[in-house]
Protein backbone atom coordinates (compact mmCIF):
# COMPACT_ATOMS: atom_id res chain seq x y z
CA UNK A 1 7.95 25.07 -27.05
CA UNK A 2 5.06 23.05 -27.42
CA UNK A 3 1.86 24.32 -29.04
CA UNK A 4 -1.48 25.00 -26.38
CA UNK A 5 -3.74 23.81 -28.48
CA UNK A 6 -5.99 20.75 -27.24
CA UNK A 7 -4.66 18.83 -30.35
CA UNK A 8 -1.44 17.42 -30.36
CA UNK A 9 0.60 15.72 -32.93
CA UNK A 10 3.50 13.79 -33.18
CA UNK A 11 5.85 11.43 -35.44
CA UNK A 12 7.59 8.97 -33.97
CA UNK A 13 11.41 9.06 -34.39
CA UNK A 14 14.18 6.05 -34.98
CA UNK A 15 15.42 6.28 -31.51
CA UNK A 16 11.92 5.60 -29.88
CA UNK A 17 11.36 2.48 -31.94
CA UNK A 18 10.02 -0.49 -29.80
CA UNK A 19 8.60 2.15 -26.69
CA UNK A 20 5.50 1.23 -25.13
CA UNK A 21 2.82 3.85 -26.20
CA UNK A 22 2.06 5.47 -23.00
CA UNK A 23 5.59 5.44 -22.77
CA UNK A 24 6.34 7.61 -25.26
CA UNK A 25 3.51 10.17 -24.56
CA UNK A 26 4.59 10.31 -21.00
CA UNK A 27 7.45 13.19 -21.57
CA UNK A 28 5.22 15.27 -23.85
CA UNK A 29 2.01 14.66 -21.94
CA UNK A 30 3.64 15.70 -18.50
CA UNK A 31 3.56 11.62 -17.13
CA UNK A 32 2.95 8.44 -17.50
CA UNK A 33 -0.38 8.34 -15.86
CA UNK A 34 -2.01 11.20 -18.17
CA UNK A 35 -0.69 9.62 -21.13
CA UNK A 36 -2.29 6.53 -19.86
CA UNK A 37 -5.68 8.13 -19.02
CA UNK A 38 -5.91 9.72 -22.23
CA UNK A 39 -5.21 6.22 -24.38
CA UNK A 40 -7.93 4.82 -22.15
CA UNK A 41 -10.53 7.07 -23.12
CA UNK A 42 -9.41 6.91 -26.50
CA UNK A 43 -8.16 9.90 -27.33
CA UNK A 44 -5.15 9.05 -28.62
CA UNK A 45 -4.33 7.60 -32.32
CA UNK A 46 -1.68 5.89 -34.28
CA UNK A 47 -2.22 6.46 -37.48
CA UNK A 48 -6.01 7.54 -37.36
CA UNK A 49 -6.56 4.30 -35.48
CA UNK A 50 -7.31 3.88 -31.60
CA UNK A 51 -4.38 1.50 -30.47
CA UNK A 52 -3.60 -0.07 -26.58
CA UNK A 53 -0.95 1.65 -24.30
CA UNK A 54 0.85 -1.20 -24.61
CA UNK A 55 1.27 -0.91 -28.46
CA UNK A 56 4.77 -0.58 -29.58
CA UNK A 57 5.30 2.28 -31.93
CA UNK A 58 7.48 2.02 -35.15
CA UNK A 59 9.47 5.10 -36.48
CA UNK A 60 7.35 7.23 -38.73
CA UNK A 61 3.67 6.51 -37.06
CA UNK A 62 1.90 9.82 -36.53
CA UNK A 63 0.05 10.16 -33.42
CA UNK A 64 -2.58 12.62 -32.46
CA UNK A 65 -3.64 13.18 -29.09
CA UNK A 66 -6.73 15.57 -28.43
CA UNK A 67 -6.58 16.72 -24.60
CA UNK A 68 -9.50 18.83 -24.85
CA UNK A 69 -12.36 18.57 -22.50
CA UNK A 70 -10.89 15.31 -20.69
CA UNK A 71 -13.16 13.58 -17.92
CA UNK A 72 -11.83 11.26 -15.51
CA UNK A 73 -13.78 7.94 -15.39
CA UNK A 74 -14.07 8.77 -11.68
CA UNK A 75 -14.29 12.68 -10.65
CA UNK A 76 -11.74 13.25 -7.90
CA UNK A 77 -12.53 13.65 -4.26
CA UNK A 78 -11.01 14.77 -1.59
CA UNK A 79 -9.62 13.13 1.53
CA UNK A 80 -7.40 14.04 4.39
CA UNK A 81 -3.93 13.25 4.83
CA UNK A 82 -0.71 14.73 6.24
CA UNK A 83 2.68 14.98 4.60
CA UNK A 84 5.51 13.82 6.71
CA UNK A 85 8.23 14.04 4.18
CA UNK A 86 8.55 15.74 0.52
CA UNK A 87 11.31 17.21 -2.04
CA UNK A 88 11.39 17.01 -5.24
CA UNK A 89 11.14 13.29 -6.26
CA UNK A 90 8.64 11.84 -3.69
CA UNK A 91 6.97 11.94 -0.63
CA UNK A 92 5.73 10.24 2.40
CA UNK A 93 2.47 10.44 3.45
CA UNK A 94 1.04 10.00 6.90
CA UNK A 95 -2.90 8.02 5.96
CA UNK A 96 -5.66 9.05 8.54
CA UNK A 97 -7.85 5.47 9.06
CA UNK A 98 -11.39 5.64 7.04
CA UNK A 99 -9.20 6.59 3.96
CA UNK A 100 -9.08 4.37 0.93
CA UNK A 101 -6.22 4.51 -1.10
CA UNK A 102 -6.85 4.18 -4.66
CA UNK A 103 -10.52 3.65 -6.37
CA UNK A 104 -12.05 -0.16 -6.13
CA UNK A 105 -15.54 -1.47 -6.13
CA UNK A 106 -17.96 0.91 -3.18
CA UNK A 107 -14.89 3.17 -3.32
CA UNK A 108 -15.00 5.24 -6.43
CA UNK A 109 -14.34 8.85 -5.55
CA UNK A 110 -12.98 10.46 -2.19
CA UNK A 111 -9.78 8.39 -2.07
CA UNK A 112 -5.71 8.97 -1.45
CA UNK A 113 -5.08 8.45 -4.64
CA UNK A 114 -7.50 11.28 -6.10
CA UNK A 115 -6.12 13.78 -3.46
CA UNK A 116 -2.95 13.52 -4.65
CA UNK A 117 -3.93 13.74 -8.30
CA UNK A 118 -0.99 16.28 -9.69
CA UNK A 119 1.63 15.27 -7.02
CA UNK A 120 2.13 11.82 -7.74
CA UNK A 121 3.46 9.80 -10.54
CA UNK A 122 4.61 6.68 -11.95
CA UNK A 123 3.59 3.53 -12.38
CA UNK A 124 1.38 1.62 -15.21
CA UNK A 125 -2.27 2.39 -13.12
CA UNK A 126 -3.09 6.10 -13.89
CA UNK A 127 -5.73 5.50 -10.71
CA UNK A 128 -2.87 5.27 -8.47
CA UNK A 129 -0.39 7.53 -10.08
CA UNK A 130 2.70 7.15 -7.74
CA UNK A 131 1.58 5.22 -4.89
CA UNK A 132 4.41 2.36 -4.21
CA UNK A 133 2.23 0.66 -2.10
CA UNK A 134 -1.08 0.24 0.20
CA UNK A 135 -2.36 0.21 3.44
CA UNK A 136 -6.02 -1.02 4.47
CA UNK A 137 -8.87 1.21 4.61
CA UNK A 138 -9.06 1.08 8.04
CA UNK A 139 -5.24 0.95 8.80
CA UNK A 140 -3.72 4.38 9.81
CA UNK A 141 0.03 5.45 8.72
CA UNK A 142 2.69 5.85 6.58
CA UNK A 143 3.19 5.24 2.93
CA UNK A 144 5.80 6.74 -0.01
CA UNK A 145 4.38 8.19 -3.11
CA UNK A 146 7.20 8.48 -6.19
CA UNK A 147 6.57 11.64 -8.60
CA UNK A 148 8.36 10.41 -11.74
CA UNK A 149 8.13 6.93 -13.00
CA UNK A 150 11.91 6.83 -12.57
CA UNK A 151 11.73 7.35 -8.68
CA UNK A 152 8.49 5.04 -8.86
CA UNK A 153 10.60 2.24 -10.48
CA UNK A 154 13.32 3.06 -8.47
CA UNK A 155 10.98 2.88 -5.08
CA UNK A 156 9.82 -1.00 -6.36
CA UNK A 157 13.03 -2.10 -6.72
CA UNK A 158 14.08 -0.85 -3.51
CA UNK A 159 10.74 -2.71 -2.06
CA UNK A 160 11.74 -5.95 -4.31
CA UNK A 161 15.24 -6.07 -2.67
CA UNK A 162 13.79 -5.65 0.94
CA UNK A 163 15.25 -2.15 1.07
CA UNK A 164 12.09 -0.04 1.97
CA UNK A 165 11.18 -1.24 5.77
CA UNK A 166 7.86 -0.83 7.29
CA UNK A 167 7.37 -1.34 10.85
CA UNK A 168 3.79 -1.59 12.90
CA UNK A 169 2.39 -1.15 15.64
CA UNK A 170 -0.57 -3.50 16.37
CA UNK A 171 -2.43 -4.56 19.84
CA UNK A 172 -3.41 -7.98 19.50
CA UNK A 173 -5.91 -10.29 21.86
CA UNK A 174 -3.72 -12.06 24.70
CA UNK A 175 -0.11 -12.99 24.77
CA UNK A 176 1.96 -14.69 22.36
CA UNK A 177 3.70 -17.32 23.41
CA UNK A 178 7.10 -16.27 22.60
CA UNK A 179 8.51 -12.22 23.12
CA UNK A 180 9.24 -12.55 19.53
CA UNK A 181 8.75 -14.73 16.13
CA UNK A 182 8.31 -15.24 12.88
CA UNK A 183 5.16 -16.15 11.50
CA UNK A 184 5.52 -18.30 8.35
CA UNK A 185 2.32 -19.28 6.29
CA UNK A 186 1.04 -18.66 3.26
CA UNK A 187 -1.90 -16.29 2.35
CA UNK A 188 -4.48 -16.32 -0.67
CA UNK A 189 -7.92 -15.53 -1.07
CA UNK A 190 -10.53 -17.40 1.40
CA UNK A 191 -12.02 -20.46 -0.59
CA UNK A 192 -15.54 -19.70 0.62
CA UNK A 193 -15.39 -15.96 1.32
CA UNK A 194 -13.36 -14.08 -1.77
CA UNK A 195 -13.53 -10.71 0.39
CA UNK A 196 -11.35 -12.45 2.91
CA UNK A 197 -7.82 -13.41 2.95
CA UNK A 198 -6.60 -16.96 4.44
CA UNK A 199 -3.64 -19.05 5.28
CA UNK A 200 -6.24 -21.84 4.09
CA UNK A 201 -6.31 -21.16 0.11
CA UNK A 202 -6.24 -22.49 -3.09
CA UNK A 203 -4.01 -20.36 -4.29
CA UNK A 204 -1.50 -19.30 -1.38
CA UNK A 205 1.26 -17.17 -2.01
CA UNK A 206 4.43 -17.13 0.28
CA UNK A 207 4.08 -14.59 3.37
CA UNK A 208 6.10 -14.02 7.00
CA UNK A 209 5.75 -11.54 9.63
CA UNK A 210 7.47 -10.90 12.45
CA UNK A 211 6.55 -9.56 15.68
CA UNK A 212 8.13 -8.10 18.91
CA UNK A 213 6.10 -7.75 22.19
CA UNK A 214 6.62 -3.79 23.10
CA UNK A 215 3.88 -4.09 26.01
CA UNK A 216 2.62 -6.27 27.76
CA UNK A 217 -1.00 -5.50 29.13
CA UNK A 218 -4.16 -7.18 31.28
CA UNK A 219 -5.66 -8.76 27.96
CA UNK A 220 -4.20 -7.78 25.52
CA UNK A 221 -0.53 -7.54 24.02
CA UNK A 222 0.67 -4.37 21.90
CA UNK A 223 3.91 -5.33 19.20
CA UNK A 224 5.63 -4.19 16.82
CA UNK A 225 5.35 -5.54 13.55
CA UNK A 226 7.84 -5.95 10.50
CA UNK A 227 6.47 -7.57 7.12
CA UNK A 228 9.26 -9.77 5.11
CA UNK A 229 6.24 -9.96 2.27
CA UNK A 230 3.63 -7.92 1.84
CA UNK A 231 0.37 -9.83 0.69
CA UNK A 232 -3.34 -8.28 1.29
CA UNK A 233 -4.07 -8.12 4.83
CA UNK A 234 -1.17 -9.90 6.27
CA UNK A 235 -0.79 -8.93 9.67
CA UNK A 236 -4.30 -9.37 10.78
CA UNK A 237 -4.71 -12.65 8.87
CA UNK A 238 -1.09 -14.25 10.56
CA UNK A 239 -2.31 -12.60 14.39
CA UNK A 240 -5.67 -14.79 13.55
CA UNK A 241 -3.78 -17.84 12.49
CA UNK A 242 -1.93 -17.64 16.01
CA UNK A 243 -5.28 -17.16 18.02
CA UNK A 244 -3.94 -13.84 18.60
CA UNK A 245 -6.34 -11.38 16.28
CA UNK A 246 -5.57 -7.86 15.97
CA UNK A 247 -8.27 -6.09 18.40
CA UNK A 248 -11.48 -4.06 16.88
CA UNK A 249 -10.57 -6.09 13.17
CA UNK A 250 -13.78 -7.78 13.13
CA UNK A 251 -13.44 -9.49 9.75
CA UNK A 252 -10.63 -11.77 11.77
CA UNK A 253 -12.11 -12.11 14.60
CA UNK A 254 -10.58 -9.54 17.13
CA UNK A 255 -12.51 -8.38 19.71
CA UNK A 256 -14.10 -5.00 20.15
CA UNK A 257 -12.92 -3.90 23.22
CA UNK A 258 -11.59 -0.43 24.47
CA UNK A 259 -13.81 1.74 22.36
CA UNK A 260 -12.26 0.73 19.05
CA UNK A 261 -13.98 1.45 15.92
CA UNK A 262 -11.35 -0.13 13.70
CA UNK A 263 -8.62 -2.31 13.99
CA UNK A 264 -5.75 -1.46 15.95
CA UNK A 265 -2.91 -1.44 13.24
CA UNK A 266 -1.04 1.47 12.24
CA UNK A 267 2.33 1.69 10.15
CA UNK A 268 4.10 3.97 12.78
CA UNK A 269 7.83 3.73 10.60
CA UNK A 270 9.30 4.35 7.09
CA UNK A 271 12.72 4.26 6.51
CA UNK A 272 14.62 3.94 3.43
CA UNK A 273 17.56 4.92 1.42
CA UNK A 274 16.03 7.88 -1.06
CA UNK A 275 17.10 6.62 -4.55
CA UNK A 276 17.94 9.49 -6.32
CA UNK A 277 19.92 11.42 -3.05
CA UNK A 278 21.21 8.64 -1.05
CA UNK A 279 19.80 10.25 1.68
CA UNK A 280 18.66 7.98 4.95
CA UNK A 281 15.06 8.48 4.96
CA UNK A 282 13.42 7.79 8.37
CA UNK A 283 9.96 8.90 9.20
CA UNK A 284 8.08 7.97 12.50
CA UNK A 285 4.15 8.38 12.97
CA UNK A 286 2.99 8.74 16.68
CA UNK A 287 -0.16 6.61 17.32
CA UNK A 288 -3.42 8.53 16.37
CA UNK A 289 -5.92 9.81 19.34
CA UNK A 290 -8.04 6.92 18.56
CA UNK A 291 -5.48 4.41 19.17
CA UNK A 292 -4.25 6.41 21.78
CA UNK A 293 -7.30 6.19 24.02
CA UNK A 294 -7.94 2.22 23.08
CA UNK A 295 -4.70 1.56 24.79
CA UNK A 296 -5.00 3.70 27.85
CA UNK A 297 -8.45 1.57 28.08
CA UNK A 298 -6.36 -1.98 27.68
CA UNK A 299 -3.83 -1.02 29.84
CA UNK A 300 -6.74 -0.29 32.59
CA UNK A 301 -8.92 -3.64 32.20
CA UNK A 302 -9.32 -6.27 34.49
CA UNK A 303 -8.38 -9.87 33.34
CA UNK A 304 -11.18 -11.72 32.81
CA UNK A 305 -11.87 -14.93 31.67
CA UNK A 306 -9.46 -16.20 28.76
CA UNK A 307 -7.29 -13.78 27.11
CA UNK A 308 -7.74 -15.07 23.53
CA UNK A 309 -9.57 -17.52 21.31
CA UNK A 310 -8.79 -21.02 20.53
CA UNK A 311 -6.20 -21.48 18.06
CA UNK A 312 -7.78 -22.54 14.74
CA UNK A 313 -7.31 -25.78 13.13
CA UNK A 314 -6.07 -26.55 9.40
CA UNK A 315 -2.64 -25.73 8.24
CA UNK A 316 -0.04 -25.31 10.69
CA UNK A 317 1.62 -22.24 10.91
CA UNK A 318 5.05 -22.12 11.47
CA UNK A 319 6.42 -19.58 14.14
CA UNK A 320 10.49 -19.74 15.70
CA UNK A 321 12.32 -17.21 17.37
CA UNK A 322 13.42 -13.95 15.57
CA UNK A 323 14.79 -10.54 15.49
CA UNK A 324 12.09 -8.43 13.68
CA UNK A 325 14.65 -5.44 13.71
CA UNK A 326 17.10 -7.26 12.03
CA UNK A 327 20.00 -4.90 9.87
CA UNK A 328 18.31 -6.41 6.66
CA UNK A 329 15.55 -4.06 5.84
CA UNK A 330 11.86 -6.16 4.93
CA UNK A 331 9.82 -5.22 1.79
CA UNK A 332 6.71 -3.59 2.10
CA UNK A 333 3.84 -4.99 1.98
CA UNK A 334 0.03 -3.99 2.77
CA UNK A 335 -1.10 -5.10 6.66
């Protein structure tokens, strides 16, 4: 039974030669991501010396971890969410828009990740204990969260392999040309504007979409999305690249029509095989009220004028005929 004092000390055995630090902490610590905190803040030592998680501990060391009086580097906050699915080894959470999902620069307290401080687990960033993936701030929906770094690993792989698919639903300015497609171009960071993403970047990396057209309306065109990659803003940088932005995202150039606020983009399916049951995992999100009303509002415009912007110039982007629902599940990626 282990001791409750704030001091805790331990001597490595044979069989845990060549572990990771936080690795070996993470069973008598509770997880990975406390073990991990507590390292960072330097409350942990090999040998009366402050060493990195990733230090690899020899047989004999004696460690000492003092857990008393432990401040995050961030005090958590709270923030709403719903839980659409949960057992034992993860769940899936249903993200309200105006949510942010782990800490970052103008976002340090308040976010998903902070709410769900105690539930989730795994990984190797303690700030976003569990999360598998992201969505935007502004992008409404569903997301899994693992709560053991076994089911966490487990999760990535199935995300790696394109087993954990992600569909969208998005309402883009006009009509694409075809009723479905693939768009295939790179994205990286914006040369000019780092806050931005581009298909015009130094440093591309590879990314596709595909899209479906689910309704067809005055100005606008609602779809369903399905990611094949899953780099930082993809959708709403590869509906720009088409001349067809995703309406109310303003960094990209959709327009603000129908009383939106935010983008129109939410991640309205989850399905996946759970890796520890087997069990087929499907979870569906209705569109929020905000969405909702935008596309009552679309479907009742007038067309007026042109129903999208010009195409931009630069690197072509190549789009061909596809089946976004095809039996091979995409991997998940951030839209």
């Amino acid at each position: 039974m282990r001791d409750s004092s704030p001091r805790l000390e331990l001597e490595v055995p044979e069989r845990a030669a060549g572990m990771r630090l936080d690795r070996f902490l993470a069973a008598p610590l509770g997880s990975r991501a406390r073990a991990q905190s507590l390292i960072d803040a330097q409350r942990v030592r090999v040998d009366g010396r402050a060493r990195p998680k990733r230090h690899v501990v020899r047989p004999g060391e004696r460690i000492e971890v003092d857990e008393a009086e432990t401040v995050p580097a961030e005090q958590p906050g709270s923030a709403p969410f719903t839980i659409a699915f949960e057992d034992e080894h993860l769940l899936v959470v249903d993200k309200p828009a105006g949510v942010v999902v782990h800490p970052a620069r103008g976002h340090r307290t308040g976010t998903l990740a902070q709410a769900l401080a105690g539930r989730g687990a795994g990984g190797d960033e303690p700030r976003r204990a569990g999360i598998v993936h992201r969505l935007d701030h502004h992008t409404s929906g569903l997301l899994v969260v693992a709560k053991s770094d076994e089911v966490h690993r487990a999760l990535k792989s199935l995300l790696a392999a394109r087993g954990l698919r992600r569909e969208y639903r998005a309402l883009v300015d006009g009509r694409p040309d075809a009723r479905t497609g693939t768009i295939d171009a790179p994205i990286g960071r914006h040369r000019r504007d780092r806050v931005l993403m581009s298909i015009d970047s130094d440093n591309p990396r590879e990314a596709r979409t595909h899209f479906e057209i689910e309704r067809v309306l005055p100005q606008a065109t609602l779809l369903r999305v399905v990611l094949d990659t899953g780099r930082t803003h993809q959708i709403r940088v590869h509906m720009a690249a088409i001349g067809h932005p995703v309406c109310g995202d303003k960094q990209y150039g959709g327009p603000m029509r129908y009383g939106l606020e935010r983008q129109f983009l939410h991640a309205a399916r989850l399905a996946f095989e759970h890796p520890v049951t087997g069990e087929a995992i499907d979870i569906r999100s209705p569109l929020p009220e905000d969405l909702v009303a935008a596309l009552g509002r679309a479907s009742d415009s007038e067309l007026v004028g042109p129903t999208s912007p010009e195409k931009p110039t630069g690197r072509p982007v190549q789009s061909r005929p596809v089946d976004p629902l095809r039996t091979e599940p995409p991997e998940v990626g951030e839209g």
